[in-house]
Protein backbone atom coordinates (compact mmCIF):
# COMPACT_ATOMS: atom_id res chain seq x y z
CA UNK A 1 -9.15 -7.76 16.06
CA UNK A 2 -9.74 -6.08 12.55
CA UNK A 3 -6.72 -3.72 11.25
CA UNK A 4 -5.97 -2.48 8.11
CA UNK A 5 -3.81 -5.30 7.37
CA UNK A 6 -6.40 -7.96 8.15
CA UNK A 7 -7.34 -9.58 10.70
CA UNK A 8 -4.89 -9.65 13.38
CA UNK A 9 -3.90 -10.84 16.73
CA UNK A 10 -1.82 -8.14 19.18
CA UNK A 11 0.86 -8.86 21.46
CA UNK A 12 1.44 -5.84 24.03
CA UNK A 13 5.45 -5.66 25.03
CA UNK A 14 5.94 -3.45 28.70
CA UNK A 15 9.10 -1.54 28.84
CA UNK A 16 11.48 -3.93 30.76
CA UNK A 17 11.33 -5.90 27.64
CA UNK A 18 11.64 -3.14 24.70
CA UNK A 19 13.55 0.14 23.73
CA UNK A 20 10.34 1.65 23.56
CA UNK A 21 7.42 2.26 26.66
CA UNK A 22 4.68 1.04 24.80
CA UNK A 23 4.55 -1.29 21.63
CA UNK A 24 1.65 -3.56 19.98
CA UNK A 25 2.58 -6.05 17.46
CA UNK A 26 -0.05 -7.47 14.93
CA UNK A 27 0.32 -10.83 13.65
CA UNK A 28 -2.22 -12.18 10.50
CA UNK A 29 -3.69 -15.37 10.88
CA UNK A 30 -1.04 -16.62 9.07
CA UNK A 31 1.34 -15.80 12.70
CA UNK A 32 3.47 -13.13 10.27
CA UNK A 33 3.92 -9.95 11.29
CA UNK A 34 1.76 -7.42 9.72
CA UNK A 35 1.90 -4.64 12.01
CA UNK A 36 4.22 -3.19 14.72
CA UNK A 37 3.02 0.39 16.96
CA UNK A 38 5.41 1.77 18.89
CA UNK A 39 6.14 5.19 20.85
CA UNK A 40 9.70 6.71 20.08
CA UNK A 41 10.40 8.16 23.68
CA UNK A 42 12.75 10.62 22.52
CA UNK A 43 11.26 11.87 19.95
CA UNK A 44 7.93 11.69 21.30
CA UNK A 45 6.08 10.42 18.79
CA UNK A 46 4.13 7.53 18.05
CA UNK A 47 5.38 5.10 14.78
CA UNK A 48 3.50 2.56 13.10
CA UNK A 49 5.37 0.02 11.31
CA UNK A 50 4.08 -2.58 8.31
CA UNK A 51 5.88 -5.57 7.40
CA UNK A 52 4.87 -7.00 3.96
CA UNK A 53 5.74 -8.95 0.92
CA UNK A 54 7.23 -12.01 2.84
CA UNK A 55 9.97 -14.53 1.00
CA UNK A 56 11.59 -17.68 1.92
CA UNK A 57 14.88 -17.82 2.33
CA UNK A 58 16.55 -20.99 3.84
CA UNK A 59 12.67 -21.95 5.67
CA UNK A 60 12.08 -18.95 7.21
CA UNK A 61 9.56 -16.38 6.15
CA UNK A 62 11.48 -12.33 6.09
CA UNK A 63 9.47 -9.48 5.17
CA UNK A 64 11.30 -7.48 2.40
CA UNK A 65 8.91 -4.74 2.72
CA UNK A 66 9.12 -2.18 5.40
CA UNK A 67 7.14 1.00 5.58
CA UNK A 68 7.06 3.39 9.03
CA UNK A 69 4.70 6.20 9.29
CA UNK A 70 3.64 7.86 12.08
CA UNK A 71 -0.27 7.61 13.73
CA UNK A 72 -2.75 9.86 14.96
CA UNK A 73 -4.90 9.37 18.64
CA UNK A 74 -7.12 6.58 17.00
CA UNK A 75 -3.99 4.43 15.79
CA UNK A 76 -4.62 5.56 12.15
CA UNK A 77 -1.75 5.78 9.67
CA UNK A 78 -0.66 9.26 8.57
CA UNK A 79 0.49 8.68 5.35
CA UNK A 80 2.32 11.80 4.62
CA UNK A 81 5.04 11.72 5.15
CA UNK A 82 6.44 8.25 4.93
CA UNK A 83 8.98 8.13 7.58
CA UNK A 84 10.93 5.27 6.69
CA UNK A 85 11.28 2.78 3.44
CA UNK A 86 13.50 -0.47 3.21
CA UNK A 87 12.97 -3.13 -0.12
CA UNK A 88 15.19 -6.06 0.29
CA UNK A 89 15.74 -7.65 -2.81
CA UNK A 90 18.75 -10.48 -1.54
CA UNK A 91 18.36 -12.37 1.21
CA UNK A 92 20.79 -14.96 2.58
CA UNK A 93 21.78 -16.74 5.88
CA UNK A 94 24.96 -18.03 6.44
CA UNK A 95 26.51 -19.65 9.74
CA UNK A 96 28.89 -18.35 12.11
């Protein structure tokens, strides 16, 4: 499948496993997340969330990069307005 992101491959998650009724994930070639779609039920709206600029910290791969927007009836990004932003600039893992 061809997205905006690259090429991806989509995993479909029912509702006995997710918050949401109906969400797509999009994983690059690379298996990182790239794209997430998701309905919020009680707002009634449909989200599309893009994970980017992935760092290693401790071996594992984090996006610090979030952007949400919503999507119109063809799954295309509305990009005004940009629902939701989050930059991480420290990340760290420590055991419990």
């Amino acid at each position: 499948m061809k997205t905006e992101v690259g090429p991806a491959y989509a995993l479909r998650v029912g509702p006995a496993y997710a918050l949401s009724s109906k969400q797509v994930s999009y994983f690059g070639e690379d298996g990182l997340l790239r794209r997430h779609e998701y309905t919020v039920d009680i707002m009634d709206g449909a989200r599309v969330n893009y994970a980017s600029d992935y760092r290693e910290a401790d071996g594992i791969l984090v996006p610090t990069k979030r952007r949400v927007y919503a999507y119109d009836d063809r799954k295309n990004k509305i990009p005004a307005p940009l629902l939701v932003a989050i930059d991480i600039g420290d990340i760290a893992f420590a055991e419990r």
